[in-house]
Protein backbone atom coordinates (compact mmCIF):
# COMPACT_ATOMS: atom_id res chain seq x y z
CA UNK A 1 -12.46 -38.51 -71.49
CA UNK A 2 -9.39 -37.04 -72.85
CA UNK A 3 -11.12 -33.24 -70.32
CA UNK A 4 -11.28 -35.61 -67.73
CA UNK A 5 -7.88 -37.05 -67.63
CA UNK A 6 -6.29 -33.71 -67.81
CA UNK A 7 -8.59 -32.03 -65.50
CA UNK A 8 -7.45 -34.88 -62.90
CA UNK A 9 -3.53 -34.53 -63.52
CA UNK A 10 -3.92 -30.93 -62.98
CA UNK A 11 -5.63 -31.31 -59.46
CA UNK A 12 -3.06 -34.06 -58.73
CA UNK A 13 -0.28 -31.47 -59.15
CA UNK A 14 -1.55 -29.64 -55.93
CA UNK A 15 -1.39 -33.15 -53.89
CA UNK A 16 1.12 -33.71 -52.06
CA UNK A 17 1.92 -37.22 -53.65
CA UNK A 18 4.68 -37.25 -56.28
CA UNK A 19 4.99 -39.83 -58.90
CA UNK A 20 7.92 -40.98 -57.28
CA UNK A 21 6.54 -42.40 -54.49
CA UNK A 22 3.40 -43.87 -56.56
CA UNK A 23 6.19 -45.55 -58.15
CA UNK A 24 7.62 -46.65 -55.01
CA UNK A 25 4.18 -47.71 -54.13
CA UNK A 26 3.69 -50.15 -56.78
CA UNK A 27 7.11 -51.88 -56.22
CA UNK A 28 6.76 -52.27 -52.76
CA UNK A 29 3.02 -53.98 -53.51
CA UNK A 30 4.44 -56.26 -56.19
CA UNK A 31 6.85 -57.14 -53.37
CA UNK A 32 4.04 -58.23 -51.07
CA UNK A 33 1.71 -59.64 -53.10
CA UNK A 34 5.13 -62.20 -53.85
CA UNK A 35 5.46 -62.85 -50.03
CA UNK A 36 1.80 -63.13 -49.45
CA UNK A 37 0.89 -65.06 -52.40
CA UNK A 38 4.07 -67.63 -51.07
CA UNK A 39 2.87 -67.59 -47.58
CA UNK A 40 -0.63 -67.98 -48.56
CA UNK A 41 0.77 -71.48 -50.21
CA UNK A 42 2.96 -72.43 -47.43
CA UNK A 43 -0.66 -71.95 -45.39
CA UNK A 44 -2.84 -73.93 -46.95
CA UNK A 45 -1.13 -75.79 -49.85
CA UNK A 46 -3.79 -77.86 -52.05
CA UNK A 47 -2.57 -81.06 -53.65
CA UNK A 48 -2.79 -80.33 -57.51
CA UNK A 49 -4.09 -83.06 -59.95
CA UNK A 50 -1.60 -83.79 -62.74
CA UNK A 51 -2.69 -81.61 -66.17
CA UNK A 52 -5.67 -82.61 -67.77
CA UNK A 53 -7.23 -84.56 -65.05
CA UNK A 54 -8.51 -81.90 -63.27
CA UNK A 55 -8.96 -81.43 -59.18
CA UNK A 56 -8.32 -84.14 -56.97
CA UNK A 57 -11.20 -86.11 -55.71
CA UNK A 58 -11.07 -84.03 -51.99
CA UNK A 59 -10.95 -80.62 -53.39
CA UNK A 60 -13.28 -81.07 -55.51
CA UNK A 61 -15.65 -83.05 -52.65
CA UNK A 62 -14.89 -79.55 -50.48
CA UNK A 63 -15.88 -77.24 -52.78
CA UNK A 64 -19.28 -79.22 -54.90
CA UNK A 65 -20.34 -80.07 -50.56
CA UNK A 66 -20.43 -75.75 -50.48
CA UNK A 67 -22.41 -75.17 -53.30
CA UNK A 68 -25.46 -77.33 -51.93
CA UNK A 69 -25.81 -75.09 -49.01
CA UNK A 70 -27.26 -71.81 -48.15
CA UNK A 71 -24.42 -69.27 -47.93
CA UNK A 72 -24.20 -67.74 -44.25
CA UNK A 73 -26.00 -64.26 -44.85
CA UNK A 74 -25.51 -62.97 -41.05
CA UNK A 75 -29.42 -62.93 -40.53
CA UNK A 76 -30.75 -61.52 -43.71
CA UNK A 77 -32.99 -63.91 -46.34
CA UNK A 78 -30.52 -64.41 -48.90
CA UNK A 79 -26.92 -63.39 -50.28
CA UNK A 80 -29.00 -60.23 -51.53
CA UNK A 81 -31.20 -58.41 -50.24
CA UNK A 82 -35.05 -59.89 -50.29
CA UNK A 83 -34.34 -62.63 -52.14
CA UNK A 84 -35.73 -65.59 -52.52
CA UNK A 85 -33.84 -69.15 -51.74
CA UNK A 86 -34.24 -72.50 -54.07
CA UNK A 87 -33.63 -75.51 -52.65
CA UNK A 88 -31.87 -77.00 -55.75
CA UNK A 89 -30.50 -73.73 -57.55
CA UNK A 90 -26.49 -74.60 -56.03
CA UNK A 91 -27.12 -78.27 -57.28
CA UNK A 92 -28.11 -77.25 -60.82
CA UNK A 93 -24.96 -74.84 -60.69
CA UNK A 94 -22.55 -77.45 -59.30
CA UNK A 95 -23.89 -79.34 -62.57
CA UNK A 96 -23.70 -76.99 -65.00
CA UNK A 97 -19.97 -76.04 -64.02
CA UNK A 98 -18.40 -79.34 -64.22
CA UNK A 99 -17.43 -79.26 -67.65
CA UNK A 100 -15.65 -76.01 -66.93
CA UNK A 101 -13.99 -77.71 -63.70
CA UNK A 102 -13.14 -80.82 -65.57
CA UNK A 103 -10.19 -78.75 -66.99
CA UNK A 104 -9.52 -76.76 -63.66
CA UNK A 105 -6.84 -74.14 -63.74
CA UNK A 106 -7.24 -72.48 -60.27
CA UNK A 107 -9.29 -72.28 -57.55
CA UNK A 108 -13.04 -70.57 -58.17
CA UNK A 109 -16.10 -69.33 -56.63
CA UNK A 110 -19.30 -68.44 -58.33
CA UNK A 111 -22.26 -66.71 -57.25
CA UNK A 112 -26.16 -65.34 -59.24
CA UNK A 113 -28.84 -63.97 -58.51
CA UNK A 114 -31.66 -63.65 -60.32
CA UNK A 115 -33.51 -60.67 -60.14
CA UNK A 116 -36.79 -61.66 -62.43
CA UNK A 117 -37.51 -64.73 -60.69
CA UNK A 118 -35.77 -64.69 -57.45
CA UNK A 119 -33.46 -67.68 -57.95
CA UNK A 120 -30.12 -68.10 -56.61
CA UNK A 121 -27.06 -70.01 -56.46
CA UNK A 122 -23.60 -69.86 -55.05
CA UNK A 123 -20.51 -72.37 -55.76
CA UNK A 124 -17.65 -72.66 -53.39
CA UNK A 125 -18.52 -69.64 -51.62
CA UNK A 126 -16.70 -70.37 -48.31
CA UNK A 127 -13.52 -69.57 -50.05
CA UNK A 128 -11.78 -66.34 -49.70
CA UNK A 129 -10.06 -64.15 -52.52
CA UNK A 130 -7.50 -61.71 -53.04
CA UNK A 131 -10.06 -58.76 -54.31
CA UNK A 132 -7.49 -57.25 -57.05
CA UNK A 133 -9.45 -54.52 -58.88
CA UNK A 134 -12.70 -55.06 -58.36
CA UNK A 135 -12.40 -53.28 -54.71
CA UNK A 136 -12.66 -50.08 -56.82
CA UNK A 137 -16.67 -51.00 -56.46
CA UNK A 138 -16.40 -50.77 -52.78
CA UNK A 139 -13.71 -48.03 -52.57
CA UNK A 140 -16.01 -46.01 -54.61
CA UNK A 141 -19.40 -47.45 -52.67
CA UNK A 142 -17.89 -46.34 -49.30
CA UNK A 143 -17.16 -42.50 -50.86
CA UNK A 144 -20.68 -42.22 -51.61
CA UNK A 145 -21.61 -43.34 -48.56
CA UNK A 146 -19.22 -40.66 -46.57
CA UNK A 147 -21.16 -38.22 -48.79
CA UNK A 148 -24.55 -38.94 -47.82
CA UNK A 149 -23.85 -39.14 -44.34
CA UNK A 150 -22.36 -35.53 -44.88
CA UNK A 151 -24.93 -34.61 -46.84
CA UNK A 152 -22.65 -33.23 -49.81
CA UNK A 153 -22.50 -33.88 -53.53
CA UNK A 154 -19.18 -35.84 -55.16
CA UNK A 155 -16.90 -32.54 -55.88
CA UNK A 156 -16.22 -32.47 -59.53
CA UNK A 157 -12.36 -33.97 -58.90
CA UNK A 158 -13.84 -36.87 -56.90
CA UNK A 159 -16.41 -37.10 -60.09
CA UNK A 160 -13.11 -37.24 -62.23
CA UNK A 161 -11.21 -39.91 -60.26
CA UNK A 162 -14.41 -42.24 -59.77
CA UNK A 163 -15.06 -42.18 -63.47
CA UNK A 164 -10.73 -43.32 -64.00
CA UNK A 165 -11.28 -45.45 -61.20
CA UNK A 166 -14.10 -47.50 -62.45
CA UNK A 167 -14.38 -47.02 -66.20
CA UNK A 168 -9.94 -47.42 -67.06
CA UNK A 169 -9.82 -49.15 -63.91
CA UNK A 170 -6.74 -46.62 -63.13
CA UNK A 171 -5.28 -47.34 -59.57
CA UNK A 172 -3.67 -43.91 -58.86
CA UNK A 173 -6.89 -42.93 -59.29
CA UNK A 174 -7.98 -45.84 -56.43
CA UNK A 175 -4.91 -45.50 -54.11
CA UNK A 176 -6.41 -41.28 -54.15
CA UNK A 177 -9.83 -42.32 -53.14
CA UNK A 178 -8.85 -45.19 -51.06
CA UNK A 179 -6.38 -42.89 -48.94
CA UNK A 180 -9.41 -40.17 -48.77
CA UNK A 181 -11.78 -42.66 -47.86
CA UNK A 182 -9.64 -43.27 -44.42
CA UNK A 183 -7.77 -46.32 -45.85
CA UNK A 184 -8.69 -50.07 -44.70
CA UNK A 185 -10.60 -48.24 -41.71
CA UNK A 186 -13.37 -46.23 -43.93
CA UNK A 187 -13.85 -49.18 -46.18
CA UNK A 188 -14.57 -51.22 -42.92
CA UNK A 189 -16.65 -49.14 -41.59
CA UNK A 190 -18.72 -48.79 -44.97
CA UNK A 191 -18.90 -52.87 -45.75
CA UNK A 192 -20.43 -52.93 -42.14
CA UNK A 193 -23.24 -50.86 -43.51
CA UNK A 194 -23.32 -52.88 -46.90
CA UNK A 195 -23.46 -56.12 -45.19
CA UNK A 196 -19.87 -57.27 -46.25
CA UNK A 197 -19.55 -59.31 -43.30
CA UNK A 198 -16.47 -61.73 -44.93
CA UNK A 199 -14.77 -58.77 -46.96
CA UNK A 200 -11.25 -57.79 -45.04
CA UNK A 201 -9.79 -54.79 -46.29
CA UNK A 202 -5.57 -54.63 -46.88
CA UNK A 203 -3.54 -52.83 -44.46
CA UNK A 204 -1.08 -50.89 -45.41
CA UNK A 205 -2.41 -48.93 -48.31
CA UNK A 206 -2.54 -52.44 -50.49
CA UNK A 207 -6.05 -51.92 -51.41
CA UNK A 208 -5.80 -54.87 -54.15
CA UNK A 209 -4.55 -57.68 -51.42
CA UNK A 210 -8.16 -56.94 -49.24
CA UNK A 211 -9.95 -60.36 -48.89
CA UNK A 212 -13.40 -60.96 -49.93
CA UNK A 213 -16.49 -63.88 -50.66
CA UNK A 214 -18.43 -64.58 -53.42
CA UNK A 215 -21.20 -63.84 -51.54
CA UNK A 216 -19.80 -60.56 -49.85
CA UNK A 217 -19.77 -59.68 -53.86
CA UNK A 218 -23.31 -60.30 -54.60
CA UNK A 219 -24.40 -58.11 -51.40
CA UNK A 220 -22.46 -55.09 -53.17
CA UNK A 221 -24.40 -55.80 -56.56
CA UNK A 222 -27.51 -56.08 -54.25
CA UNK A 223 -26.55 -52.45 -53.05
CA UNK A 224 -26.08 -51.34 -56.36
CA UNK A 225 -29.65 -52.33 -57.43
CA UNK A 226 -31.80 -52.45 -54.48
CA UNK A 227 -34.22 -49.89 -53.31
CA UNK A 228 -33.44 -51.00 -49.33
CA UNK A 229 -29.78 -50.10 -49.77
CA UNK A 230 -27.84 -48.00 -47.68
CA UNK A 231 -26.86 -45.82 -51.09
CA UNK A 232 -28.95 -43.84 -51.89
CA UNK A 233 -30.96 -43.96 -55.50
CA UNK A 234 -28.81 -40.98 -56.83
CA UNK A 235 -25.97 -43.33 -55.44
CA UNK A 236 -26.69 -46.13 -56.91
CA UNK A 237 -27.11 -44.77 -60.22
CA UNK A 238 -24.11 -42.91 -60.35
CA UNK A 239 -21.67 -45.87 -59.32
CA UNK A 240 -23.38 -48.27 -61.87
CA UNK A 241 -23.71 -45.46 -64.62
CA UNK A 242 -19.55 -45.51 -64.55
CA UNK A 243 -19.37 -49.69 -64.52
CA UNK A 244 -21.82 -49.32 -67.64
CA UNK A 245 -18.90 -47.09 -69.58
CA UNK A 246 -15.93 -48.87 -69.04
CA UNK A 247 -13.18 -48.94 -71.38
CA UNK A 248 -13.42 -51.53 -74.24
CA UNK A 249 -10.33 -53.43 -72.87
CA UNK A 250 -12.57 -53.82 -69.49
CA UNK A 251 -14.98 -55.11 -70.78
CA UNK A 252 -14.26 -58.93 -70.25
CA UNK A 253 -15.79 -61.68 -67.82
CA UNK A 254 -18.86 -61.58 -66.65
CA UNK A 255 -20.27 -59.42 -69.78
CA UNK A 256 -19.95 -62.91 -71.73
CA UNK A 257 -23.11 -64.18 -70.19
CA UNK A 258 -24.95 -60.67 -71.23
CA UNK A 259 -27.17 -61.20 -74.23
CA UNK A 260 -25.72 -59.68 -77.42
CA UNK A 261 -26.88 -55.64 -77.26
CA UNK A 262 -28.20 -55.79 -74.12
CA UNK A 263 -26.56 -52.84 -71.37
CA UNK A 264 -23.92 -54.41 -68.48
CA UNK A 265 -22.26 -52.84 -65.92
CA UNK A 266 -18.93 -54.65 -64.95
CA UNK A 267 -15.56 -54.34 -63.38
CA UNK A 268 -13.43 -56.58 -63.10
CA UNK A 269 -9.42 -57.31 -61.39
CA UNK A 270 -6.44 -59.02 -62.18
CA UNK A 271 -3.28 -59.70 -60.29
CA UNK A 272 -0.09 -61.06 -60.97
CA UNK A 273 2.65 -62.65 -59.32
CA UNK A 274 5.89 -64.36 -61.05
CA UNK A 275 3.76 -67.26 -61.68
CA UNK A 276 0.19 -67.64 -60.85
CA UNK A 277 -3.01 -64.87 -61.45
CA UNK A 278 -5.74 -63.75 -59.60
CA UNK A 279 -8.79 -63.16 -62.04
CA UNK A 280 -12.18 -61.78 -60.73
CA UNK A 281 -15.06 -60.34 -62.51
CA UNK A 282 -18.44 -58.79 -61.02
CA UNK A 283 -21.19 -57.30 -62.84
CA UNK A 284 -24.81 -56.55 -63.34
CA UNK A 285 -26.29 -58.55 -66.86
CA UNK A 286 -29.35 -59.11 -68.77
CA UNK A 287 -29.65 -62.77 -69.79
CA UNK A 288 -32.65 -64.26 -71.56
CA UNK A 289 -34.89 -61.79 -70.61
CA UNK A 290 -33.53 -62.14 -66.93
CA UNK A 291 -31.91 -59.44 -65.12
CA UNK A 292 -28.96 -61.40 -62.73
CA UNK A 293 -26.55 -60.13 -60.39
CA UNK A 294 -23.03 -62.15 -61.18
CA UNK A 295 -19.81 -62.68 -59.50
CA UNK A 296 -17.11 -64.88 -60.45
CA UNK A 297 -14.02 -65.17 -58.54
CA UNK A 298 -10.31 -67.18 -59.27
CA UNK A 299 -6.88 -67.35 -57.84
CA UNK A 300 -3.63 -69.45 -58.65
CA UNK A 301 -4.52 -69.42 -62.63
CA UNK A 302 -1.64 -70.40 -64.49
CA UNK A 303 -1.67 -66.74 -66.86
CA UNK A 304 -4.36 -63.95 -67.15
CA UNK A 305 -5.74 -65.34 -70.64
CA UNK A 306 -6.33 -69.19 -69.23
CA UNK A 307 -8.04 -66.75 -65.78
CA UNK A 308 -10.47 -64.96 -68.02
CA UNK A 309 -11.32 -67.92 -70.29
CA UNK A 310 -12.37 -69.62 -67.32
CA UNK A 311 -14.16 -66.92 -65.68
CA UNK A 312 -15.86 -65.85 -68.54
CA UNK A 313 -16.86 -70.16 -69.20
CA UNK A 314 -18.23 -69.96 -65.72
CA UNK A 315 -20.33 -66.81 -65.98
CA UNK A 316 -21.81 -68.25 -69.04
CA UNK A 317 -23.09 -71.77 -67.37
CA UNK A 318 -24.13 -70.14 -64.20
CA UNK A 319 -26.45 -67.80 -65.67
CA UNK A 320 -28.21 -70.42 -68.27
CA UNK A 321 -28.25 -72.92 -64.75
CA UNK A 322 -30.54 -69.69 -62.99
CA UNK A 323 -32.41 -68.80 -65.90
CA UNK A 324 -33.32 -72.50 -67.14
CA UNK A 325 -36.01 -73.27 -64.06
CA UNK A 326 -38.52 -71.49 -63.97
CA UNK A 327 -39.22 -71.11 -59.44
């Protein structure tokens, strides 16, 4: 790791970027995500339940009506690709998660798939996120597709930067990758071929303020596992090989619903603002015997350690509701 860093800070050197304006970058997008995060509120503000009582009767009628229905999958079978529907799967997952949304901290959105049996469910997944880190999935999905279509391996410095990017979750690393990947306009382009139909990418170079679904999330882990994606298998195995090696401090979310000694692949985001968190998590886990595709997704979470409790509380549940009935 220790080859790879340096190897990367030596190639940066012959960039034109200079740390003083990645500096200047990561001011200026602390600075927006304050005005956006405000605005966002001024939007659509959400009448909050006093503590301990959890969401008020409407919100809670808005987002438990969502998770009964199909999501809207532009045409194709499921949120992933060939898979099949149960009529009951969002009902049994709207169950299971009440006890986790009886003490509600934010908003949330959660989606599986099961891969063994062909179940699925999604919660809330109308609602729209701030993507935070785990955009590094689909920054790094739309190199590989730019590669293929060239028909030219990852150079060994795009190697380097995918493996900080996804494994230490390092955002010069992203903003690199993002900028060579054409910016909001590349990734666009690629989540039209991935079937990211509800995914917006930021303007602006603020990569971690692009909007996305629960269920635009589960299409990517689709593409990262299915044989009819547009990445190739070479692809595919490279971009989940790095979310299999992240960093022990990355390791959080969606990994708690992974059997003990059983291999994940993960990444997750966080973002702050003066007050409230965004808190995502996506990953690829083996649970019971079951291999599910799982994506959990929070905003306005009162610190990052009350996000990731609930994330993690809600991976858990939703992978025992998909694994429980048998199709």
């Amino acid at each position: 790791m220790q080859l790879t860093r340096t190897f990367v800070r030596r190639n940066r050197q012959l960039r034109r970027r200079r740390r003083a304006a990645v500096t200047a970058f990561a001011v200026v997008i602390a600075i927006l995500v304050v005005v956006a995060v405000s605005a966002a509120r001024a939007r659509d503000h959400k009448p909050q339940a006093p503590s301990g009582t959890g969401s008020s009767s409407a919100a809670h009628a808005r987002t438990k009506s969502s998770a009964t229905r199909p999501p809207d999958t532009g045409g194709s079978s499921t949120a992933g690709r060939g898979v099949a529907t149960s009529k009951n799967a969002g009902q049994r997952l709207a169950a299971a998660l009440a006890p986790v949304l009886a003490h509600r901290t934010g908003d949330l959105s959660v989606g599986v798939i099961d891969q063994t049996t062909g179940e699925w469910a999604v919660y809330n997944h109308t609602a729209s996120f701030h993507t935070a880190s785990i955009v590094k999935a689909d920054i790094l999905a739309t190199l590989l597709l730019r590669h293929q279509a060239e028909g030219a391996p990852l150079t060994q410095y795009e190697q380097a930067l995918a493996a900080q990017m996804i494994e230490a979750s390092d955002n010069d690393a992203a903003q690199d990758l993002w900028n060579d990947d054409d910016e909001a306009d590349g990734i666009a382009d690629a989540d039209a071929q991935l079937g990211l139909s509800h995914t917006t990418p930021a303007q602006g170079g603020y990569w971690g303020l692009t909007t996305t679904t629960v269920v635009d999330q589960l299409r990517l882990l689709s593409d990262l596992v299915s044989e009819s994606s547009p990445l190739n298998a070479a692809s595919r195995s490279f971009e989940l090989g790095l979310m299999r090696h992240v960093e022990p401090s990355q390791a959080w979310g969606v990994t708690k619903a992974a059997t003990p000694g059983t291999v994940y692949a993960v990444k997750n985001g966080w973002l702050p603002d003066p007050q409230l968190w965004v808190i995502n998590s996506i990953g690829v886990v083996h649970h019971a015997g079951h291999l599910l595709l799982l994506a959990v997704l929070s905003d306005d979470q009162p610190s990052e350690a009350v996000g990731v409790a609930q994330v993690e509380a809600a991976a858990v549940v939703a992978a025992q509701a998909v694994t429980a009935v048998r199709p």
